[in-house]
Protein backbone atom coordinates (compact mmCIF):
# COMPACT_ATOMS: atom_id res chain seq x y z
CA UNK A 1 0.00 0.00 0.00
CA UNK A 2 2.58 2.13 0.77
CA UNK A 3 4.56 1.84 -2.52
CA UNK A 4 1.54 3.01 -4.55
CA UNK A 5 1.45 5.90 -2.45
CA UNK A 6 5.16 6.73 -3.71
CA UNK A 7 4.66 6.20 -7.12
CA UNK A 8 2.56 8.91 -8.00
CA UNK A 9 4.80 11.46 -6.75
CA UNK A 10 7.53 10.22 -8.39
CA UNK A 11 5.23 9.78 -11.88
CA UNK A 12 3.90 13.70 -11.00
CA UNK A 13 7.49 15.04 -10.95
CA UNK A 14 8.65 13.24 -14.16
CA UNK A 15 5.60 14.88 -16.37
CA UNK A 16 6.20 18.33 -14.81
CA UNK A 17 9.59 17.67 -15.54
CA UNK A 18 8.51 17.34 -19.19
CA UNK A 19 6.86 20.46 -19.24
CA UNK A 20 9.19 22.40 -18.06
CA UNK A 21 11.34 21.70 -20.66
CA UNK A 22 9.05 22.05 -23.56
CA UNK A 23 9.51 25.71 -24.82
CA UNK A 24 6.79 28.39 -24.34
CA UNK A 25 4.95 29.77 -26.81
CA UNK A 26 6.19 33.16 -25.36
CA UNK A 27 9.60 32.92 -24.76
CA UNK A 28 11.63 35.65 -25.09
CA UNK A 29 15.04 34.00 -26.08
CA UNK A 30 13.17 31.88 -28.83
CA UNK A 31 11.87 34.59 -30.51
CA UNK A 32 15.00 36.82 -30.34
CA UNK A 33 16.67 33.78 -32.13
CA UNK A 34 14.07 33.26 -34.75
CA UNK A 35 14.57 36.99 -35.06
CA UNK A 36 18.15 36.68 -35.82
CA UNK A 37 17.73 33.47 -38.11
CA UNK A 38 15.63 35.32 -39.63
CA UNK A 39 18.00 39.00 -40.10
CA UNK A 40 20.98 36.19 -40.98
CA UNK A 41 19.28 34.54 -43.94
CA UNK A 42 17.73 38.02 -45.47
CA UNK A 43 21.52 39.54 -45.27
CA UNK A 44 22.96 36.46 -47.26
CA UNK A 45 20.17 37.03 -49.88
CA UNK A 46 21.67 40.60 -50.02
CA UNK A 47 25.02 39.16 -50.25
CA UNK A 48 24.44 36.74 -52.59
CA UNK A 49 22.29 38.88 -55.35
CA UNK A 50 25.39 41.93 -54.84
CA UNK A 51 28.04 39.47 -55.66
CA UNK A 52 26.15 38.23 -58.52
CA UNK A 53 25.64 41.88 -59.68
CA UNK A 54 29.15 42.41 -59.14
CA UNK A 55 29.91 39.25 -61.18
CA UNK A 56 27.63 40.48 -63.99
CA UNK A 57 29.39 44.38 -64.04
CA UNK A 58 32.47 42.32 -64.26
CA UNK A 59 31.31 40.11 -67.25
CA UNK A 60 30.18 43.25 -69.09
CA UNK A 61 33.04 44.99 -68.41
CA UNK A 62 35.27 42.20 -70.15
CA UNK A 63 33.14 42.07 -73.06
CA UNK A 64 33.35 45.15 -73.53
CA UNK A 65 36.97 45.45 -73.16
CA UNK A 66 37.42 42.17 -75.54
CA UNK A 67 35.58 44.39 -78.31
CA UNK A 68 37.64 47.07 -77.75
CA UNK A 69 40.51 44.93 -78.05
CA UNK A 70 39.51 43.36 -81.08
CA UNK A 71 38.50 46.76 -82.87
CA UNK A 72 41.78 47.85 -82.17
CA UNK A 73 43.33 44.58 -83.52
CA UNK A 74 41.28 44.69 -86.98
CA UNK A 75 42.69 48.07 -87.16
CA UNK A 76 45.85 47.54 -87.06
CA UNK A 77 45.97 44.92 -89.72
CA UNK A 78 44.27 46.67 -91.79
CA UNK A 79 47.15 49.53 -91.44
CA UNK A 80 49.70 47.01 -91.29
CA UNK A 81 48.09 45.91 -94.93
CA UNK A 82 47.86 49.70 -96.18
CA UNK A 83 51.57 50.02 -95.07
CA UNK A 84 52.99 47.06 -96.71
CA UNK A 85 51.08 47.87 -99.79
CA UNK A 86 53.00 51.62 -99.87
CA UNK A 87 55.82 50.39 -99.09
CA UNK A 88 55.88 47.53 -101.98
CA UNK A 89 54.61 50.84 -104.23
CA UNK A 90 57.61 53.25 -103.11
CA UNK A 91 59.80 50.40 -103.40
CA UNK A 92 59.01 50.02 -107.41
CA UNK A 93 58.74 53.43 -108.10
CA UNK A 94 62.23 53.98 -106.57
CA UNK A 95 63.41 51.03 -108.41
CA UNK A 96 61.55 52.72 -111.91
CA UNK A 97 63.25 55.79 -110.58
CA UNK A 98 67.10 54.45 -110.21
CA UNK A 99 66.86 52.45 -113.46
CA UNK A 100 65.74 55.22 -115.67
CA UNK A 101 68.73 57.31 -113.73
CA UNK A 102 70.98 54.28 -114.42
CA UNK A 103 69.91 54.52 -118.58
CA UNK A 104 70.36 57.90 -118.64
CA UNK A 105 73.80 57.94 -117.42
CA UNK A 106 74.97 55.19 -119.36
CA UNK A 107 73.77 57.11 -122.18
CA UNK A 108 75.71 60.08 -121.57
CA UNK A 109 78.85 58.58 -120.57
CA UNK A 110 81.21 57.81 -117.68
CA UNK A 111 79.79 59.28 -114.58
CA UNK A 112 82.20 61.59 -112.13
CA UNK A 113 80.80 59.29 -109.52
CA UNK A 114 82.56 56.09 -111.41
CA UNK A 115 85.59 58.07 -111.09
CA UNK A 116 85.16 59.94 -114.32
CA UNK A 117 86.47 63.19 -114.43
CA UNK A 118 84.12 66.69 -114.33
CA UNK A 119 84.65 69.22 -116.47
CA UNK A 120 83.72 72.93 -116.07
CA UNK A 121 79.94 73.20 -116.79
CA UNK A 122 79.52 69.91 -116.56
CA UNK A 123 76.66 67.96 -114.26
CA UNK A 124 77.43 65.25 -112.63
CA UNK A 125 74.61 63.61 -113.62
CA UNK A 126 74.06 65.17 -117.00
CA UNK A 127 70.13 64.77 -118.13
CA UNK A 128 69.28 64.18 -114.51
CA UNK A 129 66.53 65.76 -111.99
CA UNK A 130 67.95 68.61 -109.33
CA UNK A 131 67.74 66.30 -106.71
CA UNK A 132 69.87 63.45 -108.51
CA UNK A 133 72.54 66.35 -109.10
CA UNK A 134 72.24 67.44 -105.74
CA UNK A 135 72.80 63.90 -104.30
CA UNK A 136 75.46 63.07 -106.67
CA UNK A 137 77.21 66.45 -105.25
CA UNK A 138 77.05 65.95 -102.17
CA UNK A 139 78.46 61.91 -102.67
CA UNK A 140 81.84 63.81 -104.00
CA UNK A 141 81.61 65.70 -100.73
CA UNK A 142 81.02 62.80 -98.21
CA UNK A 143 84.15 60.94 -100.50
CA UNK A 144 85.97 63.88 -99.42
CA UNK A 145 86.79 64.78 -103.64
CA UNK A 146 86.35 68.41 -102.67
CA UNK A 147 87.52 69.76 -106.23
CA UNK A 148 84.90 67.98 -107.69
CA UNK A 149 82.40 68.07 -105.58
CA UNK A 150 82.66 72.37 -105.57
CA UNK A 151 82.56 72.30 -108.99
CA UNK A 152 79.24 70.19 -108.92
CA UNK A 153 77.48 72.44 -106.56
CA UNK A 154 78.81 75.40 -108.52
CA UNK A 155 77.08 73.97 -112.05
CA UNK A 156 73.81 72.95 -109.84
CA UNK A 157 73.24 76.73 -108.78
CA UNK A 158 73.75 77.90 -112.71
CA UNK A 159 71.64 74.68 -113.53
CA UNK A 160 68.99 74.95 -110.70
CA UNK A 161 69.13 78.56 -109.62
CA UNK A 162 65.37 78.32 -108.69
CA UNK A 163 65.85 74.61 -106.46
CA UNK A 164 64.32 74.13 -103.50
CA UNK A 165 68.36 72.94 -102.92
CA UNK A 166 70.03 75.74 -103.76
CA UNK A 167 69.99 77.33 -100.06
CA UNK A 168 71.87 73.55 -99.15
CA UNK A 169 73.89 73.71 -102.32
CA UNK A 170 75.39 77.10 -101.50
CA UNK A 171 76.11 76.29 -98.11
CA UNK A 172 77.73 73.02 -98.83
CA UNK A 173 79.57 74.75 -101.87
CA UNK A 174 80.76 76.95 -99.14
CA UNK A 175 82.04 74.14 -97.13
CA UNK A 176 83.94 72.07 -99.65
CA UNK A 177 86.68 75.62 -99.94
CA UNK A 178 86.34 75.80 -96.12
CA UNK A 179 87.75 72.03 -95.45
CA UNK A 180 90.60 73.07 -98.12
CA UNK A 181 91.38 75.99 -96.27
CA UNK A 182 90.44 78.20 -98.82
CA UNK A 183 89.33 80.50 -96.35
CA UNK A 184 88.56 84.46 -98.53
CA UNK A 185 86.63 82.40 -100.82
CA UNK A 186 84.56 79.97 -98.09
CA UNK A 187 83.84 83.21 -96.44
CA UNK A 188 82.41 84.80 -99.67
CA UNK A 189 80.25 81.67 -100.46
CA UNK A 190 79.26 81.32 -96.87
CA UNK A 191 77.74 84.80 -96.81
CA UNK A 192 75.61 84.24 -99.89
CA UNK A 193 73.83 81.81 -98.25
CA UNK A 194 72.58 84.51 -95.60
CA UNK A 195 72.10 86.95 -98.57
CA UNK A 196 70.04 84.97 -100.71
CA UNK A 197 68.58 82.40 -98.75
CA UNK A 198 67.67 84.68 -95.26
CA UNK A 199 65.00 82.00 -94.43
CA UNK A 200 67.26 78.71 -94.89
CA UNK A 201 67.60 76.76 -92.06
CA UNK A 202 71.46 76.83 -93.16
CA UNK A 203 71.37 80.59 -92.03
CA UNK A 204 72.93 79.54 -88.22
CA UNK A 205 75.50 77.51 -89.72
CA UNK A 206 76.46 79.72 -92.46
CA UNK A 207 77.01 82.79 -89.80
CA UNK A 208 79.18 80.41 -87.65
CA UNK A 209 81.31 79.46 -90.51
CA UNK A 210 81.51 82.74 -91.33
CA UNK A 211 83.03 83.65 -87.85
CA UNK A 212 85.30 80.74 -88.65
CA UNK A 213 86.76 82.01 -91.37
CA UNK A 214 87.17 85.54 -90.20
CA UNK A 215 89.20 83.90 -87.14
CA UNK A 216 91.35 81.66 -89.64
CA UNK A 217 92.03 84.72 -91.79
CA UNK A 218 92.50 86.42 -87.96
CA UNK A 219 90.10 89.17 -88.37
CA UNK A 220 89.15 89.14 -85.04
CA UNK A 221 86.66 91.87 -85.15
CA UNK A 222 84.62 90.31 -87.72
CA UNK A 223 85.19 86.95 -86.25
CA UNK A 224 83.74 88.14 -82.97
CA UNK A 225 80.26 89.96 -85.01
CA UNK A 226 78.98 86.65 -86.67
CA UNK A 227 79.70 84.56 -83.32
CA UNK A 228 77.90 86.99 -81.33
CA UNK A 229 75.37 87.15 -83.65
CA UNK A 230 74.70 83.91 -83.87
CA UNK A 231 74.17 83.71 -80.22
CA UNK A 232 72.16 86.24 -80.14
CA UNK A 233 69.40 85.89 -83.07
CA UNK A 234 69.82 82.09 -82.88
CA UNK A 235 70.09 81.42 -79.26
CA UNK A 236 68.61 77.45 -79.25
CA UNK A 237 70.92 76.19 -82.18
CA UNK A 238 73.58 73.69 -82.30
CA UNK A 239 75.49 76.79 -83.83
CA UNK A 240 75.06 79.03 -80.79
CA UNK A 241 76.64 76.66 -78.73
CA UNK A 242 79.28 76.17 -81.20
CA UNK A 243 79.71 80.02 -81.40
CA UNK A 244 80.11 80.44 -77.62
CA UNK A 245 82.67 77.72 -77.47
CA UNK A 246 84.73 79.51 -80.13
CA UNK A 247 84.32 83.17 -78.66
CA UNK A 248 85.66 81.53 -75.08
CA UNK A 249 88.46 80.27 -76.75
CA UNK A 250 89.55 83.43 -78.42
CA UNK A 251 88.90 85.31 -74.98
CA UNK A 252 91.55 82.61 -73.43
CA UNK A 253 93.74 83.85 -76.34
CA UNK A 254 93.37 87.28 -75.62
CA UNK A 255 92.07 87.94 -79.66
């Protein structure tokens, strides 16, 4: 009798036991986590459709850039084409160009250049253009055959008087009696250049040379005018510099 009395406490403890532990309906610490489940999976939606956004800007991008890139590529072959093409054009017309230069002084007889001989009046390249003359001049000039080549640029000038070459002509006729030392008459030639040709970009070089050959022939005054004025209407140029060197010098020499 008095074991079934015990049992039913026992049993009454083990059910209210159980319902203790079964969560309420109201509990605050359930619904703050539901609350947070909930926050948790609505930022990795977020998350999830700005990365994919991301993705698809940087998709787009790339095609885009792959276009570009391919625009750019077509381009360029195509002007790779249009260059090869003028260059295989310039290429025969120079060849035209030296052949007919080639007939034409065959047909007029041993060229100075072959290490004929030029007389007075003479071309070098009798029958040819102003610029063939002109090269073939200045060929005798670079060979250092500074008789000849003076006499070439001399016959160009009565040939060619009107030449786009004839400011380059003078000067470098000019130059062939100043590496001979023929200094009165370098100095002569060299101021034609200024006198006829006051635009030529040869102008800076001519006035230094000029100073040169005053200094040579030691006429210091004169020397000391074209330096100086070189410098001073020509003040960026190769020949400035040139000019300043040379008037330092002759201050060191006391000239």
């Amino acid at each position: 009798m008095h074991s079934k009395i015990l049992l039913v406490p026992a049993t009454a403890l083990l059910l209210g036991g159980c319902q203790l532990l079964e969560p309420r309906g109201d509990d605050p610490v359930l619904a703050k986590l539901t609350e947070l489940e909930r926050r948790l999976a609505t930022i990795e939606r977020v998350v999830q459709n700005q990365s994919l956004v991301n993705m698809t800007q940087q998709v787009t991008a790339l095609e885009r850039r792959e276009d570009e890139l391919q625009g750019r590529m077509e381009t360029l072959e195509h002007e790779s084409e249009t260059t090869a093409e003028r260059q295989r054009q310039l290429y025969a017309d120079l060849d035209a160009r030296i052949q007919e230069l080639e007939t034409s002084v065959r047909a007029s007889g041993p060229s100075v250049l072959e290490g004929g001989t030029l007389s007075p009046g003479q071309l070098p390249v009798p029958g040819g253009s102003d610029r063939d003359n002109y090269q073939a001049a200045f060929e005798l000039l670079k060979e250092q055959r500074y008789e000849p080549a003076a006499m070439a640029f001399e016959q160009f000038l009565v040939s060619f008087p009107d030449s786009e070459l004839a400011d380059n002509a003078q000067y470098w006729l000019a130059e062939s009696h100043y590496v001979t030392q023929m200094f009165d008459q370098a100095l002569s030639e060299f101021s034609v250049v200024i006198e006829k040709h006051p635009r030529s970009r040869k102008v800076p070089d001519a006035l230094l040379k000029m100073g040169y050959c005053s200094y040579e022939l030691e006429n210091w005054e004169a020397a000391r005018a074209s330096l100086t004025r070189v410098q001073e209407e020509y003040p960026e140029t190769t020949a400035a510099r040139l000019a300043g060197q040379r008037l330092a010098r002759m201050d060191e020499e006391g000239v």
